[in-house]
Protein backbone atom coordinates (compact mmCIF):
# COMPACT_ATOMS: atom_id res chain seq x y z
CA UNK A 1 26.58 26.31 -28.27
CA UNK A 2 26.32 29.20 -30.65
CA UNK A 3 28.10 32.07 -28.39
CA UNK A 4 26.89 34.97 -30.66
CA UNK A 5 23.75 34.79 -28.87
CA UNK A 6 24.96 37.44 -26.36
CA UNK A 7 23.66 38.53 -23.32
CA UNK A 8 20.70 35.64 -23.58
CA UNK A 9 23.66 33.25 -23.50
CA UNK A 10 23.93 32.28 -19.63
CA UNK A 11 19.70 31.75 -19.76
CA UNK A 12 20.23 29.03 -22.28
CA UNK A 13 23.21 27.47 -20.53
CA UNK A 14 20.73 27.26 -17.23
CA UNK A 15 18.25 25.67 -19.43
CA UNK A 16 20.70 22.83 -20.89
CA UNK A 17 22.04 22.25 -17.24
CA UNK A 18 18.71 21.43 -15.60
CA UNK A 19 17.32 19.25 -18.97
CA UNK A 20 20.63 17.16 -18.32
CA UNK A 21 19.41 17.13 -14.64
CA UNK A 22 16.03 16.11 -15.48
CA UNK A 23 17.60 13.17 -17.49
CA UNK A 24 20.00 12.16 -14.81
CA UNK A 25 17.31 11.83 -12.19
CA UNK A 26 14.96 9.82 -14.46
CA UNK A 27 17.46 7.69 -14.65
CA UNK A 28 18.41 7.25 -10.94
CA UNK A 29 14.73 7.07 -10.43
CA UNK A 30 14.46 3.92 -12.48
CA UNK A 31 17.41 2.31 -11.51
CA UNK A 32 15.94 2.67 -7.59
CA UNK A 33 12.71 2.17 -7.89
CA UNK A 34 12.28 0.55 -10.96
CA UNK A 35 8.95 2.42 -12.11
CA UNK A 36 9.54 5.17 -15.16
CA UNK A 37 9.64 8.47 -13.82
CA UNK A 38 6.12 10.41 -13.94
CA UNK A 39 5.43 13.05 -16.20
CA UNK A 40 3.72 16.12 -14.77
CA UNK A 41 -0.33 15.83 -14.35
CA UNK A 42 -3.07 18.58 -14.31
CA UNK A 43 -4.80 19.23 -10.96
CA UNK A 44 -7.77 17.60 -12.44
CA UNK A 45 -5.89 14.35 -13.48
CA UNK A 46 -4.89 13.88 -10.22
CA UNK A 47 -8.30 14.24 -8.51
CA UNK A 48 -10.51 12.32 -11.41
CA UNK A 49 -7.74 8.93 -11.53
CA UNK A 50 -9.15 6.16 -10.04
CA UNK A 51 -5.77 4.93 -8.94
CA UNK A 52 -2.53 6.80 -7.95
CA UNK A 53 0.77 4.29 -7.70
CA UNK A 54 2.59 5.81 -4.71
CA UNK A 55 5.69 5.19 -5.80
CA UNK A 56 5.39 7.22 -9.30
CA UNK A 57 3.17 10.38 -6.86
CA UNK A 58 4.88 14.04 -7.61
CA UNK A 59 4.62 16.83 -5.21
CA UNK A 60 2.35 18.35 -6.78
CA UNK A 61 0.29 15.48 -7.28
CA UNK A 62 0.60 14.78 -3.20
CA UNK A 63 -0.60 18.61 -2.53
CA UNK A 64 -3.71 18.74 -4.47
CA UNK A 65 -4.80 15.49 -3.04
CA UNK A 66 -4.35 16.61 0.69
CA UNK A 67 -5.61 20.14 -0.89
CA UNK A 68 -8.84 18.28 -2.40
CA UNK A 69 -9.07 15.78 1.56
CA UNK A 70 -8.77 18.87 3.62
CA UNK A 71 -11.56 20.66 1.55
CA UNK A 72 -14.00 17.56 2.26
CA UNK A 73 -13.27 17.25 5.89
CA UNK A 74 -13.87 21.22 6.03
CA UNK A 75 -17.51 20.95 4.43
CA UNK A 76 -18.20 17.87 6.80
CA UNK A 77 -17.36 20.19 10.09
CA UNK A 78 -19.15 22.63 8.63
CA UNK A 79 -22.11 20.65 8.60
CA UNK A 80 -21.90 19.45 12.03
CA UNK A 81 -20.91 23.04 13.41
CA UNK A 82 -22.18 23.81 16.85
CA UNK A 83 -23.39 27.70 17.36
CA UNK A 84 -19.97 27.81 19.97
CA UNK A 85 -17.89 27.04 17.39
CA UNK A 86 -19.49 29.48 14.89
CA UNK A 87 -18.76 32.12 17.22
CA UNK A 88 -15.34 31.22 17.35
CA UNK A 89 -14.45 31.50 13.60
CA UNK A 90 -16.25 34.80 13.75
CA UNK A 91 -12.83 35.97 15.50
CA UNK A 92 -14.73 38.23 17.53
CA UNK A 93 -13.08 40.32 20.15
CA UNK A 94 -12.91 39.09 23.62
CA UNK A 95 -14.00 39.98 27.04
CA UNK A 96 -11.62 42.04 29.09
CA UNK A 97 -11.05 40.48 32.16
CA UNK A 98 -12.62 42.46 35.31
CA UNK A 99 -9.76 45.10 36.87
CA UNK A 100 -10.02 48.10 39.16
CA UNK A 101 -8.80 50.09 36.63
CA UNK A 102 -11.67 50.97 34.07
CA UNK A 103 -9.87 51.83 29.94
CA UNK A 104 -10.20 55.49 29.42
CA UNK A 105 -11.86 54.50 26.51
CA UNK A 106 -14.29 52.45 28.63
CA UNK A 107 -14.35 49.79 26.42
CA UNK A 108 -15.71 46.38 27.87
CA UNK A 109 -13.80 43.81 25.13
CA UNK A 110 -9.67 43.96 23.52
CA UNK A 111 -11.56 45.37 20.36
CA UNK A 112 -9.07 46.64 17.32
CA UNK A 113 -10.24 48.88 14.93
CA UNK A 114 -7.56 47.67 12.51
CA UNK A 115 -8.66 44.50 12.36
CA UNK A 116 -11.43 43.62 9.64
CA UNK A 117 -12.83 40.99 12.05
CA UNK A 118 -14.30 43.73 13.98
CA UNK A 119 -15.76 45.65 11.64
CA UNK A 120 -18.31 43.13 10.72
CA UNK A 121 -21.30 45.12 9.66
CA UNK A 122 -23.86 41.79 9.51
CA UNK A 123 -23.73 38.37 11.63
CA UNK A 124 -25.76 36.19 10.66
CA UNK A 125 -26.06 32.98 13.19
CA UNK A 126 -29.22 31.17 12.43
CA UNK A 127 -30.44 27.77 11.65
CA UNK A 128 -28.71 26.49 15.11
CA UNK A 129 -32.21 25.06 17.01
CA UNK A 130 -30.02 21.55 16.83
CA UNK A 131 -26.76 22.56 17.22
CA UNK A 132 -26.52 22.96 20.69
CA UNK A 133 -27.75 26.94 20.90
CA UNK A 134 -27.86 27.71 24.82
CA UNK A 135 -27.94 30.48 26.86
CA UNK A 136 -24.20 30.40 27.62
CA UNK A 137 -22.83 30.66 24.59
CA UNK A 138 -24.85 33.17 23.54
CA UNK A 139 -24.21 35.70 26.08
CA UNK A 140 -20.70 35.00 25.61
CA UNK A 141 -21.36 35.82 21.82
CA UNK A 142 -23.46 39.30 23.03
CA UNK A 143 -20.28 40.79 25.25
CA UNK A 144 -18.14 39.97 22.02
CA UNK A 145 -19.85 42.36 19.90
CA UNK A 146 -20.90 44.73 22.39
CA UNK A 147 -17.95 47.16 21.37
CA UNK A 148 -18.40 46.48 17.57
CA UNK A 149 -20.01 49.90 16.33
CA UNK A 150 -20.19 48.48 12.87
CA UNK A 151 -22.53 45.78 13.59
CA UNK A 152 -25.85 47.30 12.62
CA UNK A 153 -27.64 43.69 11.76
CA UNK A 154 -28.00 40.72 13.92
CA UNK A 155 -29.80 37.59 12.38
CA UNK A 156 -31.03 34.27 14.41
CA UNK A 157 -33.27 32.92 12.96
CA UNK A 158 -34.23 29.25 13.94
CA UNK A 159 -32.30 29.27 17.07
CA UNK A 160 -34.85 27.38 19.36
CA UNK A 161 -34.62 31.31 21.09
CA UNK A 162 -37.48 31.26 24.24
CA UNK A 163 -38.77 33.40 26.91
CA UNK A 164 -36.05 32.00 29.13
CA UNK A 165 -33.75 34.21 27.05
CA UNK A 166 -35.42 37.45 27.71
CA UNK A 167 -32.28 38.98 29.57
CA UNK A 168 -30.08 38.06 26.04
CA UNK A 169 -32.58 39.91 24.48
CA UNK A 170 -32.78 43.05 26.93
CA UNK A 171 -28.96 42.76 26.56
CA UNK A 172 -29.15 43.26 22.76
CA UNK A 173 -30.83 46.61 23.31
CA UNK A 174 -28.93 47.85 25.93
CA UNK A 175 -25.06 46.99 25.48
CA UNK A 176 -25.12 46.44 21.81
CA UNK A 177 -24.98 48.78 18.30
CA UNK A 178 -27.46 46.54 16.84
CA UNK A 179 -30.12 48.35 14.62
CA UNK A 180 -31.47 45.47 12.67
CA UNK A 181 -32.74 42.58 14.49
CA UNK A 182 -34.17 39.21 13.02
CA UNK A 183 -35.91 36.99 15.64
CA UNK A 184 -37.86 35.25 13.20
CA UNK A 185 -38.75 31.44 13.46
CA UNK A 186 -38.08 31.22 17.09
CA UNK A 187 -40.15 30.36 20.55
CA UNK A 188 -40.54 33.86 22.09
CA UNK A 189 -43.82 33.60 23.62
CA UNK A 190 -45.72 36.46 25.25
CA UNK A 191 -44.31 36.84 28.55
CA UNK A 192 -40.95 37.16 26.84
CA UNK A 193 -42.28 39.40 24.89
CA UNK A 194 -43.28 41.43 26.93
CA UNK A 195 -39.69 41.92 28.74
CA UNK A 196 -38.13 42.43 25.65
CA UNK A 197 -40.36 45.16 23.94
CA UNK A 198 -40.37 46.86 27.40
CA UNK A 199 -36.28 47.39 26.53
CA UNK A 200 -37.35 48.51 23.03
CA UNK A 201 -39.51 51.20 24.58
CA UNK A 202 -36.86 52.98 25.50
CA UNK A 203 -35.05 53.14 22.34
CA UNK A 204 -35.97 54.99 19.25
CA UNK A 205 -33.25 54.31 16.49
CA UNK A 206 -34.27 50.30 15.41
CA UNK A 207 -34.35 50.29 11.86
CA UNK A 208 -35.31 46.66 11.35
CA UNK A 209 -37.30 43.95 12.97
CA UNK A 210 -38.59 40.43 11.96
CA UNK A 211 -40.63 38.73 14.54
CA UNK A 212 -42.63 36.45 12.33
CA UNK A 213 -43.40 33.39 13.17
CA UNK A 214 -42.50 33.07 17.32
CA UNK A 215 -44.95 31.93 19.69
CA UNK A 216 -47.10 35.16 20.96
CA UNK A 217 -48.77 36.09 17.77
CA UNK A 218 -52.13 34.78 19.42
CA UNK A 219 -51.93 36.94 22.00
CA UNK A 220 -53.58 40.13 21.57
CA UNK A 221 -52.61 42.01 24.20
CA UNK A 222 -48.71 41.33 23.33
CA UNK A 223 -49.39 42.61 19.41
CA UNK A 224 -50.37 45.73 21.07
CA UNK A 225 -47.68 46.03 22.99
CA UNK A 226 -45.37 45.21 19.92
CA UNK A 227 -47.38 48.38 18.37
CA UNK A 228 -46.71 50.73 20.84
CA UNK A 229 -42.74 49.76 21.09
CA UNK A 230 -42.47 50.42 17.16
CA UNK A 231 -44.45 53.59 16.99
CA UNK A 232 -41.90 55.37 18.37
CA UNK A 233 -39.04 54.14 16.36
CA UNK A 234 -38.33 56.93 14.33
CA UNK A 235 -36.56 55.24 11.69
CA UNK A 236 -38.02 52.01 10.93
CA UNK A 237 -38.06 50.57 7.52
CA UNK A 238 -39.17 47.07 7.64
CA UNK A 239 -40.92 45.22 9.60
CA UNK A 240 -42.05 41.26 9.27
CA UNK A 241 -44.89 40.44 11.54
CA UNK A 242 -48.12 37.63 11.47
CA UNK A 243 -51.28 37.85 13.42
CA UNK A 244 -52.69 34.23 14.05
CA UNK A 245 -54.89 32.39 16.88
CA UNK A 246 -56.34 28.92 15.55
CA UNK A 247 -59.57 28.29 15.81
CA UNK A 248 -60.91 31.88 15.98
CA UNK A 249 -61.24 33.29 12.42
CA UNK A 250 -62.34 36.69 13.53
CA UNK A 251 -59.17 36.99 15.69
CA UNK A 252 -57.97 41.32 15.09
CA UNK A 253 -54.67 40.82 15.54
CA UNK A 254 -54.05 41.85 12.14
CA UNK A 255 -55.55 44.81 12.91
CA UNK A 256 -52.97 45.81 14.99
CA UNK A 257 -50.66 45.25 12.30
CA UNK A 258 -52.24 46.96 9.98
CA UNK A 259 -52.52 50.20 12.00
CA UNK A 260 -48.74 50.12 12.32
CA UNK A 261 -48.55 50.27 8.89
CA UNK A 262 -50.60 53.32 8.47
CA UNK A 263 -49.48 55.17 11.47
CA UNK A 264 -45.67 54.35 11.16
CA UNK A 265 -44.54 57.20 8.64
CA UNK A 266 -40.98 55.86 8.30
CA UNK A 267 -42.18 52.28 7.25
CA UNK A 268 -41.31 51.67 3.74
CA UNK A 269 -40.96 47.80 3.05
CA UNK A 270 -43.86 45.43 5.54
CA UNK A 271 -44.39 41.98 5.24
CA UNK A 272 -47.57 40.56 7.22
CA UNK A 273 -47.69 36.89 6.66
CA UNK A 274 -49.94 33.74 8.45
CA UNK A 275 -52.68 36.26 9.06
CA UNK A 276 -56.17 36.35 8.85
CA UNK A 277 -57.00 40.15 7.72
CA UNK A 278 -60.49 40.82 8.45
CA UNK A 279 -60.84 44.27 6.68
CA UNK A 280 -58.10 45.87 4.68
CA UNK A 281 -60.41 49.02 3.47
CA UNK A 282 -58.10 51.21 5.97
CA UNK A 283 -54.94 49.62 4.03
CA UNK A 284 -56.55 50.45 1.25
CA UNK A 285 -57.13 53.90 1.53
CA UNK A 286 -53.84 54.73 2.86
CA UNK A 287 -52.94 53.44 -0.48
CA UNK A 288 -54.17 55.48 -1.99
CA UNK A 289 -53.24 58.29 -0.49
CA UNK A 290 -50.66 60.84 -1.92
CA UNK A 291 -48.66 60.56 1.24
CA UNK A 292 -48.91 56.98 1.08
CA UNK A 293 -44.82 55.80 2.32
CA UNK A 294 -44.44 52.37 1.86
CA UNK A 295 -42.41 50.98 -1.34
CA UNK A 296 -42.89 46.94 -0.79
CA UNK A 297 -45.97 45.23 0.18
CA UNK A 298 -46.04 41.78 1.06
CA UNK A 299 -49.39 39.71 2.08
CA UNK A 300 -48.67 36.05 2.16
CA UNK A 301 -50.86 33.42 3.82
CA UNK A 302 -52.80 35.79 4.29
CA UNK A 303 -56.32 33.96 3.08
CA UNK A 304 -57.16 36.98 0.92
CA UNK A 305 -60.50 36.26 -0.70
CA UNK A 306 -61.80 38.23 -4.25
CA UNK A 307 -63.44 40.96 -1.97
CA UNK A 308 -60.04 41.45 -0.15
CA UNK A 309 -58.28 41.83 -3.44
CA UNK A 310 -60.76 44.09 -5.19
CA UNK A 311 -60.73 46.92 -2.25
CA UNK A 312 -56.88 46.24 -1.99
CA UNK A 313 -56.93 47.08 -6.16
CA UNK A 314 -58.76 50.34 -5.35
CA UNK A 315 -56.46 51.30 -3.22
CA UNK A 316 -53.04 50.09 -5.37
CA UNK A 317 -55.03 51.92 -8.48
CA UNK A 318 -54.51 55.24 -7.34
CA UNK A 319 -51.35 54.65 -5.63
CA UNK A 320 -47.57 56.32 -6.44
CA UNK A 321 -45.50 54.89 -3.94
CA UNK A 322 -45.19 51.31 -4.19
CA UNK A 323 -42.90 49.07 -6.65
CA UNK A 324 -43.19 45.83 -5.06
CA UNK A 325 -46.30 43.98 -4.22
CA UNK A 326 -45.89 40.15 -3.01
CA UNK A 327 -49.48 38.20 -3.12
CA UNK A 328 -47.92 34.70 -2.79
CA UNK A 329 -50.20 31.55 -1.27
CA UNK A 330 -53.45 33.21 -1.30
CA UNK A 331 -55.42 31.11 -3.22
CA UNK A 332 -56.09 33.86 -5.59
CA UNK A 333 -58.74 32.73 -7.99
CA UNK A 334 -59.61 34.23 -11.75
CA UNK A 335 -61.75 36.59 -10.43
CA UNK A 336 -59.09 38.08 -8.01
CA UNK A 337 -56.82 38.41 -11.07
CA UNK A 338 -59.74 40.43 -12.75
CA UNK A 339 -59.31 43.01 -9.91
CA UNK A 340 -55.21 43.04 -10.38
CA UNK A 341 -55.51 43.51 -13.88
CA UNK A 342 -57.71 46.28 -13.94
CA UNK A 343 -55.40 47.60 -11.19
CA UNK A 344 -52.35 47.36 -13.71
CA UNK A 345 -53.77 49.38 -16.19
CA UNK A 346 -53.85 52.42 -14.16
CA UNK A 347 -51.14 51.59 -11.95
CA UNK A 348 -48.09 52.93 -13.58
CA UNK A 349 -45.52 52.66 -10.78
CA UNK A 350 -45.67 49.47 -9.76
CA UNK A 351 -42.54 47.52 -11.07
CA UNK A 352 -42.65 44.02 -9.53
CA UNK A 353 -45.74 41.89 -8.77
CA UNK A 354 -45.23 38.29 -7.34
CA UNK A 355 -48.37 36.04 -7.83
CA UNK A 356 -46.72 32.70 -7.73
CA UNK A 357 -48.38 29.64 -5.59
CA UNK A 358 -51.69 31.00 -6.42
CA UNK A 359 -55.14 29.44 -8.15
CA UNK A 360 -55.10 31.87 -11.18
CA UNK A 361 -56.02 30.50 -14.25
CA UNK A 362 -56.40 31.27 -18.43
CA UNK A 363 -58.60 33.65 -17.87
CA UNK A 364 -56.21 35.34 -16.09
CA UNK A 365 -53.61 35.36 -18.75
CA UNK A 366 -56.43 36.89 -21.07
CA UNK A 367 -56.94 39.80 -19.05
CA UNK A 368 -53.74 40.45 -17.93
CA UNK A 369 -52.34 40.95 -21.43
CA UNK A 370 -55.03 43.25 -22.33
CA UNK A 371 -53.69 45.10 -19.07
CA UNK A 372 -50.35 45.29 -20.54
CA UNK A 373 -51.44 46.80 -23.85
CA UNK A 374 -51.46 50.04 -21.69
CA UNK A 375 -48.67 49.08 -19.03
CA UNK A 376 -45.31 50.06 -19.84
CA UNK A 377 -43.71 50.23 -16.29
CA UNK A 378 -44.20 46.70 -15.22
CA UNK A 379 -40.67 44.59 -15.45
CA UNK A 380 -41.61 41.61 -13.40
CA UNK A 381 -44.73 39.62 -13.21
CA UNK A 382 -43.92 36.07 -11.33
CA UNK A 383 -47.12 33.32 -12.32
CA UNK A 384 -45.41 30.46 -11.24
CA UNK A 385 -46.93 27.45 -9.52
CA UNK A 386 -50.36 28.46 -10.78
CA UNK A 387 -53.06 26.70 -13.21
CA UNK A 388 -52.25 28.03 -16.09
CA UNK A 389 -52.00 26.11 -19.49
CA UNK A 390 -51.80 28.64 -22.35
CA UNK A 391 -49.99 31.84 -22.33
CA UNK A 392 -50.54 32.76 -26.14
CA UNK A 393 -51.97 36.06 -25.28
CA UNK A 394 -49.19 37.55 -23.39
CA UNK A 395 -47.12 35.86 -26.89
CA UNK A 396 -49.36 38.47 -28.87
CA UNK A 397 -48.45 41.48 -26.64
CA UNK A 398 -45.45 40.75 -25.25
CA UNK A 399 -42.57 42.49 -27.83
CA UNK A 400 -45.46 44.33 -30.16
CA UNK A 401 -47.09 46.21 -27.51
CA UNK A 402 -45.84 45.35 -24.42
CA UNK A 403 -41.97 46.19 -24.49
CA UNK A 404 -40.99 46.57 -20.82
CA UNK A 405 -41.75 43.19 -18.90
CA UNK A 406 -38.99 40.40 -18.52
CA UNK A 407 -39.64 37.90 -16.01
CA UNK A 408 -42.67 35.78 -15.68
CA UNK A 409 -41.04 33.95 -12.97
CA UNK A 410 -41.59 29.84 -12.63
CA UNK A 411 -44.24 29.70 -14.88
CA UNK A 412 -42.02 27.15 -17.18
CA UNK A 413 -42.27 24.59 -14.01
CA UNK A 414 -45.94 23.59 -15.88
CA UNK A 415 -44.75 20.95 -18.89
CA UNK A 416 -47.09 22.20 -21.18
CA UNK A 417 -45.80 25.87 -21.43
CA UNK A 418 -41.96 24.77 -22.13
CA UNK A 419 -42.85 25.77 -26.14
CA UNK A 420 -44.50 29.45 -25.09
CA UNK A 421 -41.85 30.12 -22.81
CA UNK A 422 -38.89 29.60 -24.89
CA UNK A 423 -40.31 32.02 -27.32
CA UNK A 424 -41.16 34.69 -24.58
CA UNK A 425 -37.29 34.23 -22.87
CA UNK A 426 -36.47 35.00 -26.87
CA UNK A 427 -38.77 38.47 -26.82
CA UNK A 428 -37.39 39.27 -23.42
CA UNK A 429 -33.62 39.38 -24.22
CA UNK A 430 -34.34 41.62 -26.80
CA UNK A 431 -36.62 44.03 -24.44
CA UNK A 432 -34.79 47.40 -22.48
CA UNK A 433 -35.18 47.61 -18.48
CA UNK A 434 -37.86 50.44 -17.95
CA UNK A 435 -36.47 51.78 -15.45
CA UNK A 436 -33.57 53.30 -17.95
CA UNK A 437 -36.27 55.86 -18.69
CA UNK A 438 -37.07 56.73 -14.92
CA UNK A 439 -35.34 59.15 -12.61
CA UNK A 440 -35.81 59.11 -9.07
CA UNK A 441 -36.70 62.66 -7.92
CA UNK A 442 -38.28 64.67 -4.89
CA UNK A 443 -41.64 65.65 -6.26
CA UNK A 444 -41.62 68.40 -8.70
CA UNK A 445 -44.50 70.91 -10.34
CA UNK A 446 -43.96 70.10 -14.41
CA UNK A 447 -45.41 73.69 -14.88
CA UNK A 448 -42.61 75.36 -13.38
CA UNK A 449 -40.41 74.22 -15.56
CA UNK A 450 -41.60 74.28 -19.53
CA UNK A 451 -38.88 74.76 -21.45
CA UNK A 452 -38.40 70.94 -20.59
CA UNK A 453 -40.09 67.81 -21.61
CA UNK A 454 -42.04 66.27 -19.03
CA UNK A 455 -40.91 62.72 -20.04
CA UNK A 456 -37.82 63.53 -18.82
CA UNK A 457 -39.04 64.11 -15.25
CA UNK A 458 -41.25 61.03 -14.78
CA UNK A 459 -41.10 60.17 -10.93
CA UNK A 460 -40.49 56.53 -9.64
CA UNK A 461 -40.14 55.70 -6.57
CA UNK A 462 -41.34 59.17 -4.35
């Protein structure tokens, strides 16, 4: 070996002693075992290979197989998880046992701030109606995260949760730092409703509630009682609520809703869903009102006609506050999408509109592309899982005239469109997001200022 290689020398003498290693074991290996030694495999060879001889297996080989096993076995217990056993890989703090001698701290559970485990700001423990959800478990879960001052959200959805569980529930209020609450697809009936909101009465600071979909909806008497235990929330944002009794189509339960949303200043985002809305000309005029608070508006199976849509468009015509507006499964015919576009050409805050599962049609698409000849704020405009067949117009405005919207949602689901729609995902990569040229502001008097374009002060979003 060349020794004028200097300091790199003793590196290159390591190197020749483990290739003359290598060589020595390859050849013990053969003479033992009589297989050639293996040559080194990717991760993905090993995995893919129908067949592995265990006698030519590497270590590395054995790892990403047991690896690739204990991966499998993990999905499959995930699947078959029981809500017990989610709490416990939540690694929750636990109960202090009962003593004589109360922490100064008076804290109830061995809670440790330096631990990220309990400073979970969302749990989310739904979907576990069939995997054995009881009571028992679930107060054990509540005294865990009674200490937890991080944990503002709490969603349980699906959990089979009845009016037998109305203490839990009372519990949540009381002992817990929970703000946001998601009850939604559940059992609660009216008499458990009634104990809980009686706990929520004496609270102010919930910030979120979804209730939709339980079992007291029907009753009228509990949907005013749900009313009076929001009102006073002072900072509630969102709210998901329905208003239903079968058989009785001038049920006014969504009444009730509907004066929450008027009346509850701090709302900004509602969703009223499986409702039948007798009159929405109040809605519609708090629309339009300057002082108007909300931001996103959702009516879904709500069995909104073409006279419910055309006073809901006077209202949304004049409006400044909203950006979102969901209209899903309404059965919203041509002549309801005559009100909406006439709506969007006036309507220059709205920024999201979400039509899909409707009835609209072609005539539709003909007037809403004359509509955006004049809208430049609009970004999204989901039409999916309608009856439309042609979208040429909005090909003739969309890019030319129209350079702001960028989503049509599902509409390429239909067969026929697949053509249109691969040109308009073309026009859309090219187009800007319109809400570069918006600033969100307080409210401001143009005049005072005028050394200043007013373009540069447009308001989104009051």
């Amino acid at each position: 070996m060349n020794k004028s290689l200097g300091p790199n020398l003793k590196y290159l003498q390591k190197i020749e002693e483990q290739e003359k290693m290598i060589e020595f074991l390859k050849i013990k290996y053969k003479e033992t075992t009589g297989f050639e030694a293996p040559h080194m495999q990717t991760q993905n060879e090993v995995v893919t290979q129908s067949k592995v001889n265990p006698h030519s297996i590497t270590l590395p080989q054995a790892k990403s197989i047991i690896f690739t096993q204990q991966n499998e076995e993990e999905k499959q217990s995930e699947q078959f998880q029981t809500f017990y056993d989610a709490v416990s890989n939540l690694k929750l703090p636990t109960k202090l046992l009962p003593s004589k001698t109360r922490p100064k701290n008076n804290l109830k559970t061995n809670i440790d701030f330096k631990n990220h485990y309990h400073l979970i700001e969302v749990i989310d423990l739904s979907n576990f109606g069939s995997k054995k959800f009881n009571r028992l478990a679930f107060k054990e879960f509540l005294e865990q995260v009674q200490d937890m001052r991080t944990l503002h959200t709490l969603k349980l959805r699906n959990n089979g949760i009845d009016d037998s569980y109305s203490d839990e529930l009372k519990f949540i209020v009381s002992n817990t730092h929970v703000k946001s609450l998601d009850l939604s697809h559940n059992e609660l009936g009216p008499k458990g409703m009634e104990l809980f909101l009686g706990s929520i009465k004496e609270v102010t600071y919930f910030k979120s509630f979804d209730f939709s979909r339980n079992n007291f909806s029907h009753s009228l008497i509990t949907l005013n009682q749900l009313y009076s235990a929001l009102i006073q929330q002072t900072d509630l944002y969102h709210v998901c609520l329905d208003a239903f009794k079968p058989g009785q189509q001038d049920y006014k339960g969504a009444d009730v809703l509907i004066k929450l949303v008027i009346n509850q200043k701090s709302l900004r985002s509602v969703i009223i869903q499986d409702s039948i809305i007798q009159d929405l000309q109040k809605l519609s005029q708090s629309l339009s009102s300057l002082q108007c608070h909300l931001t996103e508006l959702t009516l879904k199976y709500c069995f909104l006609t073409s006279e419910h849509i055309s006073v809901l468009a006077q209202g949304l015509a004049n409006n400044q506050s909203l950006i979102y507006l969901n209209l899903q499964h309404n059965g919203l015919n041509d002549l309801s999408g005559k009100y909406l576009a006439q709506m969007i050409q006036t309507n220059y805050y709205l920024y999201s509109i979400d039509l899909e599962h409707n009835q609209l049609g072609n005539d539709f698409i003909q007037l809403i592309s004359v509509a955006l000849k004049r809208n430049n704020v609009l970004n999204s405009l989901k039409l999916g899982y309608n009856s439309i067949s042609e979208i040429k117009p909005l090909l003739n405005v969309i890019g030319p005239e129209n350079t702001t919207l960028t989503d049509l949602g599902n509409i390429q689901q239909n067969p026929l469109l697949l053509a249109q729609v691969e040109q308009l995902q073309k026009r859309f990569k090219g187009s800007k997001d319109s809400t570069s040229n918006y600033v969100i502001l307080k409210p401001i008097n143009f005049t005072q200022i005028l050394h200043r374009k007013q373009e540069n002060y447009r308001v989104w979003n009051i």
